[in-house]
Protein backbone atom coordinates (compact mmCIF):
# COMPACT_ATOMS: atom_id res chain seq x y z
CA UNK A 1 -5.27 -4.35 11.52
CA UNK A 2 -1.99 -2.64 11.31
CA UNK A 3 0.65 -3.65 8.61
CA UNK A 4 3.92 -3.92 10.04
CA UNK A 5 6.70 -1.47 8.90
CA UNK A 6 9.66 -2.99 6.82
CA UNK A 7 12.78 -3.69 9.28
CA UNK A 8 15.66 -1.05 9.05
CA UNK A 9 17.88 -1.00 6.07
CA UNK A 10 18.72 0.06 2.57
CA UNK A 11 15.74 0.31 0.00
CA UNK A 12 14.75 1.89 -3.38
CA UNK A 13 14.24 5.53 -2.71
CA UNK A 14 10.43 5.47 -4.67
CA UNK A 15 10.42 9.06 -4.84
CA UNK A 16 13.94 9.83 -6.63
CA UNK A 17 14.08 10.53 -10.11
CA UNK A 18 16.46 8.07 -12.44
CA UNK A 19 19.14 7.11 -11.91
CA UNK A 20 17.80 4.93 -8.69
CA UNK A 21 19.16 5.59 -5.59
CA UNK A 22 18.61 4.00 -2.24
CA UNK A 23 17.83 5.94 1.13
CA UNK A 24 17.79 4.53 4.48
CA UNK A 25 14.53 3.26 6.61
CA UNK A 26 15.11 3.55 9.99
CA UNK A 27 12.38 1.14 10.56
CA UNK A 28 10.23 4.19 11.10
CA UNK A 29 11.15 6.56 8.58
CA UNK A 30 13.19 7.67 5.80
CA UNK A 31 16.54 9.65 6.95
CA UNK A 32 18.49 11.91 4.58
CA UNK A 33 21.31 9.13 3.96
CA UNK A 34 21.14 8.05 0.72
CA UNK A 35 24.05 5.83 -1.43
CA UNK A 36 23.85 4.23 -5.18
CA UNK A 37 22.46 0.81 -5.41
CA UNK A 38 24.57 -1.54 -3.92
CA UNK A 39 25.60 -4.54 -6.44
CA UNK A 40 22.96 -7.27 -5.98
CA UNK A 41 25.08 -10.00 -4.72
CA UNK A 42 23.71 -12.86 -1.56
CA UNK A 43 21.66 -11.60 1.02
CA UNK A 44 23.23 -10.45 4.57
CA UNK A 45 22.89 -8.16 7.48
CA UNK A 46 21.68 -4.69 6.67
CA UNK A 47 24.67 -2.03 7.71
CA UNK A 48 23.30 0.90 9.57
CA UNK A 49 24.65 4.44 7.75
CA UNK A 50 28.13 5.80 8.74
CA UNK A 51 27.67 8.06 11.75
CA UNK A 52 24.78 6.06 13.15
């Protein structure tokens, strides 16, 4: 049995060192996009990465 892959979107990059930062998931694998945590506010649409 397969587990299904997260949807795309914004997520913890597990392998960057402190500060966290968060990199992309295509909904297949990670891209090179990466941004600062975004403020934790309510939940909504993911927004793809500029240029996508």
């Amino acid at each position: 049995m397969n587990t299904p892959l997260p949807p795309p979107g914004w997520y913890v990059d597990p392998a960057a060192p402190p500060p966290a930062v968060e990199r992309w998931w295509d909904g297949t694998g990670w891209t090179a996009h990466t941004r600062a945590p975004a403020p934790r506010t309510a939940p909504g649409p993911a927004a793809p990465p500029p240029g996508s």
